[in-house]
N, C-alpha and C. Protein backbone atom coordinates (compact mmCIF):
# COMPACT_ATOMS: atom_id res chain seq x y z
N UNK A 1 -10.72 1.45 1.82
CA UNK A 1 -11.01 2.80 2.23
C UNK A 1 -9.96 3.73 1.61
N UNK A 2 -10.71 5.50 1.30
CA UNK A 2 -9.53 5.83 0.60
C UNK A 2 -8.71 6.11 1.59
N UNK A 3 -7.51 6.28 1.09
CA UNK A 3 -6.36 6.74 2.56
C UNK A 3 -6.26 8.54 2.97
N UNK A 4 -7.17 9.19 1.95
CA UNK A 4 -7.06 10.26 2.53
C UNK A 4 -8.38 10.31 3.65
N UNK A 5 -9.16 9.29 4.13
CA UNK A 5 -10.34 9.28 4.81
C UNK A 5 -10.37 8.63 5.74
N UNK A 6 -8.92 7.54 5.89
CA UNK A 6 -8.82 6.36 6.82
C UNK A 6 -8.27 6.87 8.08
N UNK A 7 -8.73 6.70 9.19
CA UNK A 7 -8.72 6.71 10.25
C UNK A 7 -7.00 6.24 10.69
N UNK A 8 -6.41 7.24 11.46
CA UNK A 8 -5.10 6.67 11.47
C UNK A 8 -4.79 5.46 12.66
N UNK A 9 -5.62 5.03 13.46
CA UNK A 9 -5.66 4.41 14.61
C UNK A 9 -7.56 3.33 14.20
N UNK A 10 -7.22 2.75 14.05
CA UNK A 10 -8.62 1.92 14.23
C UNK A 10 -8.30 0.62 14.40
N UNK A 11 -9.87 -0.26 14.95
CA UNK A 11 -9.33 -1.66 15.36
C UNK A 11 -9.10 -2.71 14.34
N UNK A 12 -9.80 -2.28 13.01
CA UNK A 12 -9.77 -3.26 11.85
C UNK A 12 -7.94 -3.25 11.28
N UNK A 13 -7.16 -2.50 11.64
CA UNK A 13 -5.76 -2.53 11.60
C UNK A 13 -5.10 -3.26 12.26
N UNK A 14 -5.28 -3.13 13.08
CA UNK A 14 -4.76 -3.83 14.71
C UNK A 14 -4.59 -5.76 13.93
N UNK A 15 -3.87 -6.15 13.81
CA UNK A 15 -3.49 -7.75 13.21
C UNK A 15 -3.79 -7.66 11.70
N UNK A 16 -3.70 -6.56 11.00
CA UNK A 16 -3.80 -6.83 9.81
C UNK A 16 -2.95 -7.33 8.48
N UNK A 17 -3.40 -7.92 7.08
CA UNK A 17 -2.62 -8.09 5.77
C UNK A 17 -3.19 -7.08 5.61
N UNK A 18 -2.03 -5.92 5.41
CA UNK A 18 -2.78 -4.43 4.49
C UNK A 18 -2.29 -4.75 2.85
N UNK A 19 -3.48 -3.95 2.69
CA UNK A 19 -3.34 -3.81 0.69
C UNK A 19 -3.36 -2.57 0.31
N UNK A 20 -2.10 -1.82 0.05
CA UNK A 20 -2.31 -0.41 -0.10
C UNK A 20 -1.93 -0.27 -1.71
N UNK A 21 -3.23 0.34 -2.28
CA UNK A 21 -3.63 -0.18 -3.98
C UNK A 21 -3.76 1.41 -4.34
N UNK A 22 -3.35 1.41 -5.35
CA UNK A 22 -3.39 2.47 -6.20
C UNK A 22 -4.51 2.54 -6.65
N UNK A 23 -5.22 3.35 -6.62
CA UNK A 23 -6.35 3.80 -7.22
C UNK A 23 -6.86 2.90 -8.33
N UNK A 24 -6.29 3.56 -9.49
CA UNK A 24 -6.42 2.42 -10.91
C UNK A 24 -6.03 0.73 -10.84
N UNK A 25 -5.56 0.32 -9.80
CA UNK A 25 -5.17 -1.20 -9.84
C UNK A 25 -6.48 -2.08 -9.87
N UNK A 26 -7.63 -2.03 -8.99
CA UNK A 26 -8.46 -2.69 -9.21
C UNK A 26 -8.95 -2.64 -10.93
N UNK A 27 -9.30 -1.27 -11.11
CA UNK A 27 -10.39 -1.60 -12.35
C UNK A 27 -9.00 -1.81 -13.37
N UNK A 28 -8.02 -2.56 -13.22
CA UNK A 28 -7.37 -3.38 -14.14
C UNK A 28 -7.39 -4.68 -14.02
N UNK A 29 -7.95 -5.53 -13.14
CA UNK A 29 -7.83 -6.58 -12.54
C UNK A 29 -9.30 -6.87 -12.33
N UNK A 30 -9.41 -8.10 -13.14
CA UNK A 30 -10.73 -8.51 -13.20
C UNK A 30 -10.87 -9.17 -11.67
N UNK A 31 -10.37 -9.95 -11.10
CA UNK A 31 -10.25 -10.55 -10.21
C UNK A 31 -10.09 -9.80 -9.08
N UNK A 32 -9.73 -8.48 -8.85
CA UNK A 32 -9.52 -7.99 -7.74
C UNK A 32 -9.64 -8.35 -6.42
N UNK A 33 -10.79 -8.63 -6.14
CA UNK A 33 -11.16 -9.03 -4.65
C UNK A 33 -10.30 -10.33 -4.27
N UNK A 34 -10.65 -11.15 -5.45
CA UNK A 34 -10.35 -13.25 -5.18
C UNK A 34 -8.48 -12.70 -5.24
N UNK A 35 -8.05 -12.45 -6.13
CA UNK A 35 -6.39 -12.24 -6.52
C UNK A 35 -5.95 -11.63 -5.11
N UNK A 36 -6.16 -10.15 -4.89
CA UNK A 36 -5.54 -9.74 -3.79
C UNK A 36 -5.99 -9.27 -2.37
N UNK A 37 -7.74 -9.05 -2.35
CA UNK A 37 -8.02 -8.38 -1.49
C UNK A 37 -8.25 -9.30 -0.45
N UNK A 38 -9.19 -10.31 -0.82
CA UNK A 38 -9.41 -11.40 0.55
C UNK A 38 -8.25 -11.51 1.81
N UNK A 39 -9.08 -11.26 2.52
CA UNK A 39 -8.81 -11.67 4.09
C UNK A 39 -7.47 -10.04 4.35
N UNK A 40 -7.64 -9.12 3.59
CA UNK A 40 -6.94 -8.13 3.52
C UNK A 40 -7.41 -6.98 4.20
N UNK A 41 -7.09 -5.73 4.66
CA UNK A 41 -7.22 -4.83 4.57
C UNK A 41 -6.82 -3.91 3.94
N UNK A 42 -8.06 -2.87 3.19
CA UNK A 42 -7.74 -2.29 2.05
C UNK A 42 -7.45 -0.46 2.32
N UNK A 43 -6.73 -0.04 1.76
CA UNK A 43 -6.06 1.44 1.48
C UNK A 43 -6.04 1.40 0.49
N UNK A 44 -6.88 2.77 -0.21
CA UNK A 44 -6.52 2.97 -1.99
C UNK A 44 -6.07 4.37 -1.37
N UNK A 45 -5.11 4.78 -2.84
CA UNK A 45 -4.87 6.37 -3.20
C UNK A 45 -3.67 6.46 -4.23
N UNK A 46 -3.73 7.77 -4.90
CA UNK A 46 -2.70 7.93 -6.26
C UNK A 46 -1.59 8.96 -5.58
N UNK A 47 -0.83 8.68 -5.98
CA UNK A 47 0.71 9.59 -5.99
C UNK A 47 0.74 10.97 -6.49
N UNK A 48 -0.09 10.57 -7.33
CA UNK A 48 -0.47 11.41 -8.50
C UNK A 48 -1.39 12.33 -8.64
N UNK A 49 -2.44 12.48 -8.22
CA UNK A 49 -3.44 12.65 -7.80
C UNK A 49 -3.68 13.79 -6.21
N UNK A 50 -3.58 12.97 -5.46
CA UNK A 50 -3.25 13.74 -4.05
C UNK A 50 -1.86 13.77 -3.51
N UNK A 51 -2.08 14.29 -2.45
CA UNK A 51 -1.20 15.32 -1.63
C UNK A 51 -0.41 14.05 -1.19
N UNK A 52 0.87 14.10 -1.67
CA UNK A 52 1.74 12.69 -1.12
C UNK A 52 2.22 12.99 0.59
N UNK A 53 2.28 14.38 0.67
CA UNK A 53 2.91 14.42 2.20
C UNK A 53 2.21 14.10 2.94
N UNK A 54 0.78 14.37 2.41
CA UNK A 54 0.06 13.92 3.97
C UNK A 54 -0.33 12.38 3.76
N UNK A 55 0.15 11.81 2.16
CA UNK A 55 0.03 10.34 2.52
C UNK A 55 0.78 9.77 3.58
N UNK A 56 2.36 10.55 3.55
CA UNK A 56 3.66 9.70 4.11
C UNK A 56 3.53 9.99 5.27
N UNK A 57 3.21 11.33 6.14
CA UNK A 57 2.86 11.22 7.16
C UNK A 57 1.63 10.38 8.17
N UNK A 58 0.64 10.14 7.01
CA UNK A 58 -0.43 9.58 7.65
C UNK A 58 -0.22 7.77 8.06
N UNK A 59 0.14 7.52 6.99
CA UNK A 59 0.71 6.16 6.60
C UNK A 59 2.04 6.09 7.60
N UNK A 60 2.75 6.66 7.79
CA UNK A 60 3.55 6.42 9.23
C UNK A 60 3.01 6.59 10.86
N UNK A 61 1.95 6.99 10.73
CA UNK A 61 1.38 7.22 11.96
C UNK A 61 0.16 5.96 11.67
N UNK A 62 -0.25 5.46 10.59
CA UNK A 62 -0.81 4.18 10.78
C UNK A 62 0.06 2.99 11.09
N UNK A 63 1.42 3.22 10.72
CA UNK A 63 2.26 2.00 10.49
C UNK A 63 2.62 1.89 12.61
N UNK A 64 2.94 3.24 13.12
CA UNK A 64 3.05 3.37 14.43
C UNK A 64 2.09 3.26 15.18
N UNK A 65 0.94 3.39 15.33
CA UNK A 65 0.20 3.12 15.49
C UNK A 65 -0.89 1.23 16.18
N UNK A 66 -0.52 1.16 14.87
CA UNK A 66 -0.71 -0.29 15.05
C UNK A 66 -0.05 -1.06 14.53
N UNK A 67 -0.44 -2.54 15.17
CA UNK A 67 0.36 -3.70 15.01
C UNK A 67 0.22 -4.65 13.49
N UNK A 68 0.21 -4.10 12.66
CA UNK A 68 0.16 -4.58 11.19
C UNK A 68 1.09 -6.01 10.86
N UNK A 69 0.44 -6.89 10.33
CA UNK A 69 1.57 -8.40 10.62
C UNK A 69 2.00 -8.46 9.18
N UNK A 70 1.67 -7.49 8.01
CA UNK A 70 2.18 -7.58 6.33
C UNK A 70 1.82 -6.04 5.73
N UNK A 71 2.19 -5.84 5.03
CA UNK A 71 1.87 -4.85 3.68
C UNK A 71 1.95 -5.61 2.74
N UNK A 72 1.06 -5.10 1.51
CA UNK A 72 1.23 -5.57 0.34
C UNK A 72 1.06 -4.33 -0.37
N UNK A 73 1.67 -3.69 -1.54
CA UNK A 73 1.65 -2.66 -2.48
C UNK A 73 0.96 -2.73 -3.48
N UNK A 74 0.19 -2.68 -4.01
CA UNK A 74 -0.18 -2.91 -5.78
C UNK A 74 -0.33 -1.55 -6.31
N UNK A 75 0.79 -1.45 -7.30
CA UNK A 75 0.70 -0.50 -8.32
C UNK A 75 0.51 -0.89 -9.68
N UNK A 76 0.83 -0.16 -10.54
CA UNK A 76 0.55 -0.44 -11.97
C UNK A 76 1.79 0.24 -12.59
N UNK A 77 2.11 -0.42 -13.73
CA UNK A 77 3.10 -0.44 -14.32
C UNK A 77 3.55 1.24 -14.44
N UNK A 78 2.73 2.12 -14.45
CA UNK A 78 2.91 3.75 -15.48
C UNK A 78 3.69 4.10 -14.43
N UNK A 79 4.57 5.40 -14.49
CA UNK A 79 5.86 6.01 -13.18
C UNK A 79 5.06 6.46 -13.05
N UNK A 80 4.40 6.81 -12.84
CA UNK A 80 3.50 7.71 -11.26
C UNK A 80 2.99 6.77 -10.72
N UNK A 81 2.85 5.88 -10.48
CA UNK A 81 2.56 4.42 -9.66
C UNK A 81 3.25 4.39 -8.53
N UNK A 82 4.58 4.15 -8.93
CA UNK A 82 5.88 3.97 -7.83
C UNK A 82 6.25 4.65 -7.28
N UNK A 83 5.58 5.87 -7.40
CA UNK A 83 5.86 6.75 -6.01
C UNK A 83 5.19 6.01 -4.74
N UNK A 84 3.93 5.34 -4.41
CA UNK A 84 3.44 4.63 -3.71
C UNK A 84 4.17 4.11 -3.00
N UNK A 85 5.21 3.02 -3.93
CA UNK A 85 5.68 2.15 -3.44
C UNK A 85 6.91 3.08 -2.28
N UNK A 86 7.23 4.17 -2.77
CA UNK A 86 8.45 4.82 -2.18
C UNK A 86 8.14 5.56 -1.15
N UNK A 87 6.65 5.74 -0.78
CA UNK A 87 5.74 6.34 0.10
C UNK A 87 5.99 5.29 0.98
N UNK A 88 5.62 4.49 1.06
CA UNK A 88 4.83 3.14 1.81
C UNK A 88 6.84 3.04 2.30
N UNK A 89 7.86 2.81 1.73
CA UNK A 89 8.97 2.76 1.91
C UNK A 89 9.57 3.88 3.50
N UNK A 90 9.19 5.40 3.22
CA UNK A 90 9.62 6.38 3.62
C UNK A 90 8.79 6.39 4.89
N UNK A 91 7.48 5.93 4.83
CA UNK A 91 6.32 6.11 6.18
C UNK A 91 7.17 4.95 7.37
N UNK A 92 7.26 3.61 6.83
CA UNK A 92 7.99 2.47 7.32
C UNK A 92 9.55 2.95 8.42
N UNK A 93 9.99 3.75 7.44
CA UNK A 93 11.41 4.06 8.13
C UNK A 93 10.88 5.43 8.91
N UNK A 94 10.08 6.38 8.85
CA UNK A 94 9.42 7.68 9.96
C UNK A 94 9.32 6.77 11.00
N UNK A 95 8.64 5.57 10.46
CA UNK A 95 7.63 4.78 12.27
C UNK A 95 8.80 4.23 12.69
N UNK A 96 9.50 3.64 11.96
CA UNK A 96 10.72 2.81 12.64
C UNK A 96 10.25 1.42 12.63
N UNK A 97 9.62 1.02 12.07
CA UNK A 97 8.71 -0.39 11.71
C UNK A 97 9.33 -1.03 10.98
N UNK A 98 9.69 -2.66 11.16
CA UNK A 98 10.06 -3.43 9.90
C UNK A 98 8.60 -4.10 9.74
N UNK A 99 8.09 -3.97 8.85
CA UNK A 99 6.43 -4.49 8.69
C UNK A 99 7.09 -5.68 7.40
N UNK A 100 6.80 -6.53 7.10
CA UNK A 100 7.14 -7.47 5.59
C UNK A 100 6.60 -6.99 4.57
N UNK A 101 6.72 -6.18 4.13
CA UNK A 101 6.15 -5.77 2.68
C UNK A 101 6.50 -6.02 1.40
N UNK A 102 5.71 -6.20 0.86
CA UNK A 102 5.41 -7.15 -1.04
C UNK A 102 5.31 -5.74 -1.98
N UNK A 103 5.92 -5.54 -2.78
CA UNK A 103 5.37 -4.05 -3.94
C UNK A 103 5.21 -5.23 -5.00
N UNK A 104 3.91 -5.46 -5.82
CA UNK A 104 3.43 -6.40 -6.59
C UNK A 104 3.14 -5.07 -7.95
N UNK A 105 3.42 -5.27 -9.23
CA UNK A 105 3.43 -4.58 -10.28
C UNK A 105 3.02 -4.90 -11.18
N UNK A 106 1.48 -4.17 -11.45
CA UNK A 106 0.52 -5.04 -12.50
C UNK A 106 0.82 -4.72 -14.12
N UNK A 107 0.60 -4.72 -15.09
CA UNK A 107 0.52 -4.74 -16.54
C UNK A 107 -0.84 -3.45 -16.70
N UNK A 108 -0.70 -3.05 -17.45
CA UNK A 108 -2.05 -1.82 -18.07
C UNK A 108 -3.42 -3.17 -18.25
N UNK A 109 -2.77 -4.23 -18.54
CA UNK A 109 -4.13 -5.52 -18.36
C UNK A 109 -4.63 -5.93 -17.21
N UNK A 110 -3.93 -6.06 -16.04
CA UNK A 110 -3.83 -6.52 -14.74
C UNK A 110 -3.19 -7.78 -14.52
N UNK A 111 -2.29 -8.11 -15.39
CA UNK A 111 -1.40 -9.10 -15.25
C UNK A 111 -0.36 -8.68 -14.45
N UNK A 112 0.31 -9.89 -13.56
CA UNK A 112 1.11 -9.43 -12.12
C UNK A 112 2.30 -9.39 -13.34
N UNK A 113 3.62 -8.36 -13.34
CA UNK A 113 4.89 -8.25 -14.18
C UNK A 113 5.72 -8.50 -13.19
N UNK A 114 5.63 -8.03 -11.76
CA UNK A 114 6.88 -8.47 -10.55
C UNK A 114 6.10 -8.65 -9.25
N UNK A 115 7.07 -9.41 -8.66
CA UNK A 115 6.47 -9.14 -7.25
C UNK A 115 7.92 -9.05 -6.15
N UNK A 116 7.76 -7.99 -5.37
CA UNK A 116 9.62 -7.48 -5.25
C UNK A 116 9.14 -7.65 -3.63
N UNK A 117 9.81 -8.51 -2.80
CA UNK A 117 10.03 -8.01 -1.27
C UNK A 117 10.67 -7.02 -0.88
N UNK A 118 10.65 -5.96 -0.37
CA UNK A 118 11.38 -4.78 0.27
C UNK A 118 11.64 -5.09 1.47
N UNK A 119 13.43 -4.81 1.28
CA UNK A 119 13.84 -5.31 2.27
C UNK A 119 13.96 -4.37 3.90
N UNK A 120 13.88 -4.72 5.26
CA UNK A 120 13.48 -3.74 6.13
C UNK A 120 14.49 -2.69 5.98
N UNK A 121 14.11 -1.56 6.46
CA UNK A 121 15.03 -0.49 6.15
C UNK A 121 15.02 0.24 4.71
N UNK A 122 14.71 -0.08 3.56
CA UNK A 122 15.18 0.15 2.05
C UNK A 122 14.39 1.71 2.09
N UNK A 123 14.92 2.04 1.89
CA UNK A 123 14.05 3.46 1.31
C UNK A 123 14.34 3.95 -0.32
């Protein structure tokens, strides 16, 4: 779902693996669904693109909200990507949440280049 449309409180959150994907990450990744999405819940949106404040606010009031048991990040290699990751960082420390979160960093092919744990607290 996109994240400027997602519901900040719903039950499909409530015990979730979230996948909060950059826009462009799927159609780089042939595999999308089998590689990262299964058994996931999905959030797309760009840094770049839309309004980041009301990502970081929204995304902290999802993270408070509910009981989320992972994050996972997927961006893509280009710097306007990693603002995401620094979003998803900044919402975490608003809620006061240590959630386990993965920032995974694809190739312009969709080849994985890192996969970084963020540690609780990091902003």
């Amino acid at each position: 779902m996109q994240l400027m449309l997602a519901p900040v409180n719903a039950p499909y959150f409530n015990g979730a693996d979230l996948l909060i994907s950059a826009d462009c990450a799927p159609f780089a990744t042939a595999d999308f669904h089998r590689e990262f999405l299964r058994d996931k819940t999905l959030l797309i949106g760009c840094p770049k693109l839309d309004r980041i404040e009301h990502y970081q606010s929204k995304l902290a009031e999802i993270f408070s909200l509910n009981d989320i048991n992972s994050i996972e990040v997927l961006i893509m290699e280009v710097p306007c990507c990693s603002g995401l990751s620094r979003l998803v960082s900044t919402a975490l420390a608003i809620a006061q949440k240590d959630i386990p979160t993965t920032v995974t960093r694809l190739s312009l092919r969709g080849e994985v280049i890192e996969k970084l744990v963020l540690e609780p607290g990091l902003v």
